[in-house]
N, C-alpha and C. Protein backbone atom coordinates (compact mmCIF):
# COMPACT_ATOMS: atom_id res chain seq x y z
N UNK A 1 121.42 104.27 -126.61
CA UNK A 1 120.22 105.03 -126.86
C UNK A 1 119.02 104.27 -126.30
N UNK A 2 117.74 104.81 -125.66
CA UNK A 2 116.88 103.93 -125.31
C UNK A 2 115.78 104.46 -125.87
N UNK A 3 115.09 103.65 -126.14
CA UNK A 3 114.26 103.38 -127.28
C UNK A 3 113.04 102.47 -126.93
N UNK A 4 112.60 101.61 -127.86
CA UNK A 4 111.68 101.04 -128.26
C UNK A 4 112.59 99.28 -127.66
N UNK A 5 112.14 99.13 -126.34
CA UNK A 5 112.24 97.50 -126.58
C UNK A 5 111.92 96.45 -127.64
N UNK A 6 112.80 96.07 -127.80
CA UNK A 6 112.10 94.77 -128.87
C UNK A 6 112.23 93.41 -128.17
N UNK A 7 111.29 92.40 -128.34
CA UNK A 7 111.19 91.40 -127.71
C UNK A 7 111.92 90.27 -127.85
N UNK A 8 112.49 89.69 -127.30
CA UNK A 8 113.63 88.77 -127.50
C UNK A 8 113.40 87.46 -126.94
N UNK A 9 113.17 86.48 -127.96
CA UNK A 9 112.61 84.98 -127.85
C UNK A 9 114.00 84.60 -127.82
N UNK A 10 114.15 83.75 -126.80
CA UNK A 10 115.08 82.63 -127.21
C UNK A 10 114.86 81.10 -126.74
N UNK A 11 115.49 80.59 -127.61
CA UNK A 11 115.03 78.95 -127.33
C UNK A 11 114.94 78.68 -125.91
N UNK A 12 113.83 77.28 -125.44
CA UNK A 12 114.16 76.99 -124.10
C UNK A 12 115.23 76.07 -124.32
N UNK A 13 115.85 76.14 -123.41
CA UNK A 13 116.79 74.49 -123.13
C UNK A 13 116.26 73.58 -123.14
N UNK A 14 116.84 72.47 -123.94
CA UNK A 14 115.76 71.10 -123.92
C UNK A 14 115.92 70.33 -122.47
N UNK A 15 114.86 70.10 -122.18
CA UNK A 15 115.38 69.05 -121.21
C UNK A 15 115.62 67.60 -121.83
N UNK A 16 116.98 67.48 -120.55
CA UNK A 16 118.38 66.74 -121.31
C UNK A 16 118.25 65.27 -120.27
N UNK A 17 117.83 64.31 -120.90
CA UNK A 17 117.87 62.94 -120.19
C UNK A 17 119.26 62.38 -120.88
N UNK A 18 119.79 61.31 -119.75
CA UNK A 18 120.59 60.84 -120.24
C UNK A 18 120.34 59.33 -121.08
N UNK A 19 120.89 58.70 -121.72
CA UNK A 19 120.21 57.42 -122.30
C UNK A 19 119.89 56.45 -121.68
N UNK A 20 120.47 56.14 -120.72
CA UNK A 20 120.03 55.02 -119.91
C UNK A 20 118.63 55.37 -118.88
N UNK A 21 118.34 56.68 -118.42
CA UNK A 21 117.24 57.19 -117.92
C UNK A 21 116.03 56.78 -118.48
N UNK A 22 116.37 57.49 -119.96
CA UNK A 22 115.33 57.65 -120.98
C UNK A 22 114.91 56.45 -121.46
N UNK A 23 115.66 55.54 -121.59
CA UNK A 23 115.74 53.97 -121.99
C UNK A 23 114.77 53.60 -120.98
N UNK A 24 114.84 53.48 -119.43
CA UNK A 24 114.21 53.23 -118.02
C UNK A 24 113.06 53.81 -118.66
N UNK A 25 112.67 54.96 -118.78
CA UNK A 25 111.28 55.60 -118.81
C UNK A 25 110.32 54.72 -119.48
N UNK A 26 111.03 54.46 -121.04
CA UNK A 26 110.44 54.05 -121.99
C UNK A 26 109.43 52.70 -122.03
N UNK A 27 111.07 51.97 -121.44
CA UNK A 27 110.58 50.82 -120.91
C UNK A 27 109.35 50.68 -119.78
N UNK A 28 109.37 51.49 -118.63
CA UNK A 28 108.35 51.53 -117.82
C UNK A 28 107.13 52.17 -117.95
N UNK A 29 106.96 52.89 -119.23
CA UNK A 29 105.59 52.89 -120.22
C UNK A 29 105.10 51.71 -120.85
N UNK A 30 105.51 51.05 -120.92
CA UNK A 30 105.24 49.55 -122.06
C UNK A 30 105.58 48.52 -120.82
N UNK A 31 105.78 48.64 -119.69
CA UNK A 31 105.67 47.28 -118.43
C UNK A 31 104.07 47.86 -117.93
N UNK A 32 103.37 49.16 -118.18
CA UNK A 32 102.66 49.73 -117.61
C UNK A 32 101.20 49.27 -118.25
N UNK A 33 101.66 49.55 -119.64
CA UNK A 33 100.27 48.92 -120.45
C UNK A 33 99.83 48.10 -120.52
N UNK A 34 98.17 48.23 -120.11
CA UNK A 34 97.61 48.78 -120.87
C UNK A 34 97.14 49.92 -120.28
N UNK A 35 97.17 50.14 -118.93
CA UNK A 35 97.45 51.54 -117.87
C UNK A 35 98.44 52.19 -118.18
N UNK A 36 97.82 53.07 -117.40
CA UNK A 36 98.72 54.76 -117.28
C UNK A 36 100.26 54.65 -116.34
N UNK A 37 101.02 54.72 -116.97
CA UNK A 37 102.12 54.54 -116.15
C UNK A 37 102.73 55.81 -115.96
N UNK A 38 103.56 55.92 -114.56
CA UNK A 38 104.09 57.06 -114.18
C UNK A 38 105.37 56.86 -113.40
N UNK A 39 105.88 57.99 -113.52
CA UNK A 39 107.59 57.87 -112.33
C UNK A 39 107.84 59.38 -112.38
N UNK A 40 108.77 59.78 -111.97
CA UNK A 40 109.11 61.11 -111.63
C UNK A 40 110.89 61.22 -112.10
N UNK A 41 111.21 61.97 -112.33
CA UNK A 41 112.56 63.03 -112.68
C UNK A 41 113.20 63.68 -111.73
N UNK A 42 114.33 62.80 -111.59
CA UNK A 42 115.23 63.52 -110.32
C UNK A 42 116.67 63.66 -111.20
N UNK A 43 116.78 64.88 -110.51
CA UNK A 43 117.83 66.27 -111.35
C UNK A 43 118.11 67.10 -110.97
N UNK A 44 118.79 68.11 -111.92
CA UNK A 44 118.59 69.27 -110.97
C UNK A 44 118.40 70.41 -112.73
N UNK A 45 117.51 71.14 -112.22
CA UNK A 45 117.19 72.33 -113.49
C UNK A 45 116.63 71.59 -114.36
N UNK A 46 117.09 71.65 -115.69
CA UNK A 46 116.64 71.11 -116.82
C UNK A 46 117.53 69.97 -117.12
N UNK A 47 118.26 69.44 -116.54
CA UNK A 47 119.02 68.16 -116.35
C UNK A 47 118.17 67.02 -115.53
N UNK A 48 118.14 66.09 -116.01
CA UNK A 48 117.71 64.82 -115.64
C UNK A 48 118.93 63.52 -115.27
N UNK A 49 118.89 63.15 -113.95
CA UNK A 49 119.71 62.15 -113.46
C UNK A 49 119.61 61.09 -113.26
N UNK A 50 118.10 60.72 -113.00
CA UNK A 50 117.91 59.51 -112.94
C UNK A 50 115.62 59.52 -113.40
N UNK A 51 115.51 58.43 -114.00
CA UNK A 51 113.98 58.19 -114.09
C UNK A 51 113.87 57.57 -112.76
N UNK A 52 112.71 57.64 -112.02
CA UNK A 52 112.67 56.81 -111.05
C UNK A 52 110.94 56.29 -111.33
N UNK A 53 110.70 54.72 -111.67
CA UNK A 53 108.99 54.25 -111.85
C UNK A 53 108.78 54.50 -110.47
N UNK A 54 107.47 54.22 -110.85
CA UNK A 54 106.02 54.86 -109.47
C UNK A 54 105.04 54.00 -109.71
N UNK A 55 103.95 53.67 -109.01
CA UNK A 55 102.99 52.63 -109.37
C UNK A 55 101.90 53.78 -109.49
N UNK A 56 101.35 53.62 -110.27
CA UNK A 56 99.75 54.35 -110.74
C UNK A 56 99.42 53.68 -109.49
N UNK A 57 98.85 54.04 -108.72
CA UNK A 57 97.31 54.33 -107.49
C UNK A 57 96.65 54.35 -107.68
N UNK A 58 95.97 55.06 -109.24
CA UNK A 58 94.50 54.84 -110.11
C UNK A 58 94.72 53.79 -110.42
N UNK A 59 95.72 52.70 -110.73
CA UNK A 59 95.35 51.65 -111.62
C UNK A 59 94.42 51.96 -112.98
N UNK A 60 94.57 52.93 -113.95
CA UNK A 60 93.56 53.47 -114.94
C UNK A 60 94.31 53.59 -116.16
N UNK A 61 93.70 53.23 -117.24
CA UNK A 61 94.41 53.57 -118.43
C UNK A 61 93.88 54.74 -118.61
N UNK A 62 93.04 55.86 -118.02
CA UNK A 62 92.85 57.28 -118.22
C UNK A 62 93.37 58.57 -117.56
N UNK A 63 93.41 57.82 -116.18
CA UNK A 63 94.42 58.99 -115.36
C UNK A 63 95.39 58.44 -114.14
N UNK A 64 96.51 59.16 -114.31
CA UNK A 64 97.43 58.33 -113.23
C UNK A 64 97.33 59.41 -111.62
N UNK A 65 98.12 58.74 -110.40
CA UNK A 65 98.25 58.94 -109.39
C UNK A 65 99.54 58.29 -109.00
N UNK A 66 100.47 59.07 -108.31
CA UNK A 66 101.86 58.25 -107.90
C UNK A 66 101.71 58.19 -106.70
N UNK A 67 101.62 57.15 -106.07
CA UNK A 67 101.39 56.62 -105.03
C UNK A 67 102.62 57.59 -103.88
N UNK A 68 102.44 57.92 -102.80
CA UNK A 68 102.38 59.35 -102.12
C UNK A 68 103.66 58.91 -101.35
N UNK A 69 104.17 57.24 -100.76
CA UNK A 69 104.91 56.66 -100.29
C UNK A 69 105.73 56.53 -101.16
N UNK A 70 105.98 56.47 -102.82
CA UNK A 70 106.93 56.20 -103.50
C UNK A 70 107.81 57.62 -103.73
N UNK A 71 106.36 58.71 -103.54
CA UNK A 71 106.64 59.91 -103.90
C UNK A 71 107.67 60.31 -102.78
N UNK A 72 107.56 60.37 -101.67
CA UNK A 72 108.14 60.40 -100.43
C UNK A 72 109.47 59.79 -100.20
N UNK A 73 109.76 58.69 -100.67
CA UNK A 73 111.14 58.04 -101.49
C UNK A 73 111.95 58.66 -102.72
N UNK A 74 111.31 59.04 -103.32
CA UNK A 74 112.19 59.80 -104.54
C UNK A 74 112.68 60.93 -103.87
N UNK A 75 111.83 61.47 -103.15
CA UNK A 75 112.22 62.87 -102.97
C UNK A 75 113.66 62.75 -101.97
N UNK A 76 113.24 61.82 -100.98
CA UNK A 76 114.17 61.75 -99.73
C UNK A 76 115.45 60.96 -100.84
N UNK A 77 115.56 59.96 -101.58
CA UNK A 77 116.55 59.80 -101.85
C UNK A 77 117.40 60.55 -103.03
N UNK A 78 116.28 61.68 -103.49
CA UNK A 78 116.88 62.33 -104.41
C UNK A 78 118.03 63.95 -103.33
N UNK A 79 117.17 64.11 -102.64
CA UNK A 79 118.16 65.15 -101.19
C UNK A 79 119.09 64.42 -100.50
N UNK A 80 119.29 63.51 -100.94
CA UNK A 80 120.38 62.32 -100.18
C UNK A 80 121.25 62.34 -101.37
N UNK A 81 121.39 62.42 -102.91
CA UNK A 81 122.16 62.67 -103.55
C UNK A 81 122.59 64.03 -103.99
N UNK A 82 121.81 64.68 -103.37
CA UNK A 82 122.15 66.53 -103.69
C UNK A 82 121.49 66.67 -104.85
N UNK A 83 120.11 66.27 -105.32
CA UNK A 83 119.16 66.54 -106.17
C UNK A 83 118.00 67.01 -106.23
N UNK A 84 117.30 67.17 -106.91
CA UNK A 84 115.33 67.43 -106.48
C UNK A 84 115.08 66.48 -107.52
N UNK A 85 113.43 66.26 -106.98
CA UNK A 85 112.62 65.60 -108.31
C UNK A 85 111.84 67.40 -109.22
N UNK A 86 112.27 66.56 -110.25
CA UNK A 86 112.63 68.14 -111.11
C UNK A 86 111.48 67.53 -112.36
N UNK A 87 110.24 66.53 -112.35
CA UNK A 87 109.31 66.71 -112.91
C UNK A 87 108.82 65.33 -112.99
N UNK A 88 107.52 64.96 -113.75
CA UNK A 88 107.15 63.89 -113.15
C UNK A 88 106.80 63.33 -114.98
N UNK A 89 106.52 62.00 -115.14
CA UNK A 89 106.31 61.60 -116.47
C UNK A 89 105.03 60.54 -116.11
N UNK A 90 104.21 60.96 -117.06
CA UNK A 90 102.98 59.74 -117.33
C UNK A 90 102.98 59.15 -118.64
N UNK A 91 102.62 58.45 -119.36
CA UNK A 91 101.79 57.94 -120.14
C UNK A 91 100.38 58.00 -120.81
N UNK A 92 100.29 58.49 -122.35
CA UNK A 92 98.63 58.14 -122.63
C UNK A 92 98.80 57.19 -122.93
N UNK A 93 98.19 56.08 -123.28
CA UNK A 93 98.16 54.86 -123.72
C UNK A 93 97.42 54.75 -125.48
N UNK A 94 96.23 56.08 -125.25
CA UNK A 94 95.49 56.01 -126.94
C UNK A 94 95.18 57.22 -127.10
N UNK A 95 96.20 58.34 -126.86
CA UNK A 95 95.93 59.67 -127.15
C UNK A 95 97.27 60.48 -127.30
N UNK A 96 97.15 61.59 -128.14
CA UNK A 96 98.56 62.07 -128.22
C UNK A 96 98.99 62.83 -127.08
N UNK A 97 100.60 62.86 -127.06
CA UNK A 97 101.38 63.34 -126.09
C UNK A 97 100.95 64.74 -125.57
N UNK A 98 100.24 65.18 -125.39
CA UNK A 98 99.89 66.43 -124.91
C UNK A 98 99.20 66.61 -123.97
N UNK A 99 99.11 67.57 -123.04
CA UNK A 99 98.77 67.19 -121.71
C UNK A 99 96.94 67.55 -121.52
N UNK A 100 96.40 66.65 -120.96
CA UNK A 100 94.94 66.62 -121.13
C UNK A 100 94.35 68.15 -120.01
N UNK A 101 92.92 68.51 -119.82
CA UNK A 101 92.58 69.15 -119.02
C UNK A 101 92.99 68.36 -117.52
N UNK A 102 92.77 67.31 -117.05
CA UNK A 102 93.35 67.04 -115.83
C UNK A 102 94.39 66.80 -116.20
N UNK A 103 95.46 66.43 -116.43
CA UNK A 103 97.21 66.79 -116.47
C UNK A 103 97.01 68.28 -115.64
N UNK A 104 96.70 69.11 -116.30
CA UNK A 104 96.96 70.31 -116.20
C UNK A 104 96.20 71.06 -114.74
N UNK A 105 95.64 70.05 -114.94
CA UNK A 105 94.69 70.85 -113.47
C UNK A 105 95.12 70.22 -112.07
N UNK A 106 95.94 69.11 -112.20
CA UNK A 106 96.81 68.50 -111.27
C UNK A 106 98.70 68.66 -111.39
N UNK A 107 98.78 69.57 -111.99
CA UNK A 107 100.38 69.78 -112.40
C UNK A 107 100.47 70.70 -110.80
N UNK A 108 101.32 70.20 -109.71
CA UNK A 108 101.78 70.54 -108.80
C UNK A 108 102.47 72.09 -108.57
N UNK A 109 103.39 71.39 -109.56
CA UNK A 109 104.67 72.43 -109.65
C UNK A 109 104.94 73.78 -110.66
N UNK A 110 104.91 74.18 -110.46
CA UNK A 110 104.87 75.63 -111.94
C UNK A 110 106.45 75.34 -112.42
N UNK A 111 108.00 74.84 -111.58
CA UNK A 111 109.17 74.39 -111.70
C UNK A 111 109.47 73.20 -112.38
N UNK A 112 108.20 72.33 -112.35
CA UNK A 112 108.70 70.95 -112.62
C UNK A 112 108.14 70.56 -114.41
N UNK A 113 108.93 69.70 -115.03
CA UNK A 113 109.24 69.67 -116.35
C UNK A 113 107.91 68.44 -116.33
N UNK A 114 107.46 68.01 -117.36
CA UNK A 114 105.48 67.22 -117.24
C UNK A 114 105.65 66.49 -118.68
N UNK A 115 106.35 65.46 -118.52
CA UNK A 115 106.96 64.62 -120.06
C UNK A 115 105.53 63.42 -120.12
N UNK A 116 105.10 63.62 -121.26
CA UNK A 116 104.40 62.94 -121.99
C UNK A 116 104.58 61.54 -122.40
N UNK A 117 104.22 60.41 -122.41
CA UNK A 117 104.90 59.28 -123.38
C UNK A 117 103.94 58.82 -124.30
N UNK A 118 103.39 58.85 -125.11
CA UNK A 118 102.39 58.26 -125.70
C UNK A 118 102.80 57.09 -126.74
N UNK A 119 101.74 56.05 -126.29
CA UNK A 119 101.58 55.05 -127.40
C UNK A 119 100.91 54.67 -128.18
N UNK A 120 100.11 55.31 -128.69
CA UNK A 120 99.18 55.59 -129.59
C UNK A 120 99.58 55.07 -131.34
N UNK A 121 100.75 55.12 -131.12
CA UNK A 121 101.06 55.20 -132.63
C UNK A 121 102.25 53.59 -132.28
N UNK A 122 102.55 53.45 -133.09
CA UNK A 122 103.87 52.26 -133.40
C UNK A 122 104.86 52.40 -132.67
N UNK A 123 105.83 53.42 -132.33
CA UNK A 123 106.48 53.84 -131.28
C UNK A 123 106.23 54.54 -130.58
N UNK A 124 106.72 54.60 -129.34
CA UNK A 124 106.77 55.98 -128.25
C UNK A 124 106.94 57.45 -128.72
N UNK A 125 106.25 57.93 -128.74
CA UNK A 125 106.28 59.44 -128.61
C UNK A 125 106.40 60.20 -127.10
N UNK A 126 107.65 60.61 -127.04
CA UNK A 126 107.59 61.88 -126.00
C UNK A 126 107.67 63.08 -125.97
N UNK A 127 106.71 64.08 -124.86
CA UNK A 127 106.93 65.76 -125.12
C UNK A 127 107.28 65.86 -124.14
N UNK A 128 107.84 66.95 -123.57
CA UNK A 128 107.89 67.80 -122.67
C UNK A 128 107.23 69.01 -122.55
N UNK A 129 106.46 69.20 -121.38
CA UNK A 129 105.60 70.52 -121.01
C UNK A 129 105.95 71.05 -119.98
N UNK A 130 106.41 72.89 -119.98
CA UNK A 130 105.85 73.52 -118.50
C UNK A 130 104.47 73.82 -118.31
N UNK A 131 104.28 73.59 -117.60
CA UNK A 131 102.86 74.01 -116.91
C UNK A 131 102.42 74.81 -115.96
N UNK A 132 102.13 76.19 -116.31
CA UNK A 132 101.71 77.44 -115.03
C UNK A 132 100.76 77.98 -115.46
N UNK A 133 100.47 78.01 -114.36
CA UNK A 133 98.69 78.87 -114.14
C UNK A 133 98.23 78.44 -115.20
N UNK A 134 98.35 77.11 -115.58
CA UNK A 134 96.75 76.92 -116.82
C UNK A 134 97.93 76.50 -117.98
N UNK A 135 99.15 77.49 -117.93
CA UNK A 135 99.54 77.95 -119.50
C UNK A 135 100.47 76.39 -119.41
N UNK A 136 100.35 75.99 -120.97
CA UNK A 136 101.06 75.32 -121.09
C UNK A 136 102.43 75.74 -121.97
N UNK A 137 103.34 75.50 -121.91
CA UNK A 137 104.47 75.51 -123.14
C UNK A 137 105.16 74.23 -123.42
N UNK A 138 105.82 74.10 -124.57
CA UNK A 138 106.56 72.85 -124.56
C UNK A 138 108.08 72.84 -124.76
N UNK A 139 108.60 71.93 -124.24
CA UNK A 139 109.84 72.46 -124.70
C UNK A 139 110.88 71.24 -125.33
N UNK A 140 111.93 70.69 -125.70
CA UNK A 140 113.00 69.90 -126.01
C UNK A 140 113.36 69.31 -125.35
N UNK A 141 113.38 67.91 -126.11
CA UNK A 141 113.97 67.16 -125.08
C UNK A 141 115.21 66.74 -125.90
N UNK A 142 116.21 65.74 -125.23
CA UNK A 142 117.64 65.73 -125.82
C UNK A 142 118.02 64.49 -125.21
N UNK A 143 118.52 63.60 -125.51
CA UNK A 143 118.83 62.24 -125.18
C UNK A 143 120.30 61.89 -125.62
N UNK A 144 120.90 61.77 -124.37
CA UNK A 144 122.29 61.66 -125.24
C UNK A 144 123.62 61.00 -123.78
């Protein structure tokens, strides 16, 4: 019978690091501080294969830049393993995990996954964000 659509939410998939990735990330937030540290996510979809660090270019504990030559390396050696870089990760250093007006106004990719690390608090906090046209959403992450 057709009818009245009803709207149908369903969970996103978390994006899924593996432990030793996620371990790498963590660690290269806290080699970074008291700056903004960054690296990128090579994967494929919502799977994560490897963290790969990046050197901030700002040198800033307020906003990062991945230096354009490292960027240029991930990518080429991530198509050399039959992968993409499938999203990129920064660091706040004294603000929560959520992505600021520039995060958002420099998010490249409308595809690529925009993980948070913040240290603000006693441990690491991480989010995950998509980011299109402005909109943000968040989604799961999964470590395992």
């Amino acid at each position: 019978m057709l009818g009245t659509l009803a709207a149908v939410t369903s969970p996103r998939a978390p994006l899924a690091f593996p432990a030793d990735a996620y371990a790498r990330m963590i660690g290269h937030v806290y080699d970074g501080y008291p700056l903004e540290a960054c690296g990128l996510l090579v994967g494929r979809g919502s799977t994560v294969a490897e963290f790969v660090p990046c050197t901030n270019a700002a040198a800033s504990a307020r906003v990062y830049s991945i230096d354009p030559r490292e960027h240029l390396r991930a990518e080429r050696a991530a198509e050399d393993a039959g992968l993409e870089v499938i999203g990129v990760v920064h660091s706040h250093t004294h603000s929560e995990p959520y992505p600021s007006p520039t995060d958002v106004a420099q998010a490249p990719d409308p595809n690529w996954h925009y993980v948070i690390v913040s240290l603000k608090r006693g441990a690491p906090e991480s989010r995950s964000y998509r980011i299109v046209d402005g909109a943000i959403s968040e989604e799961p992450i999964a470590v395992g």
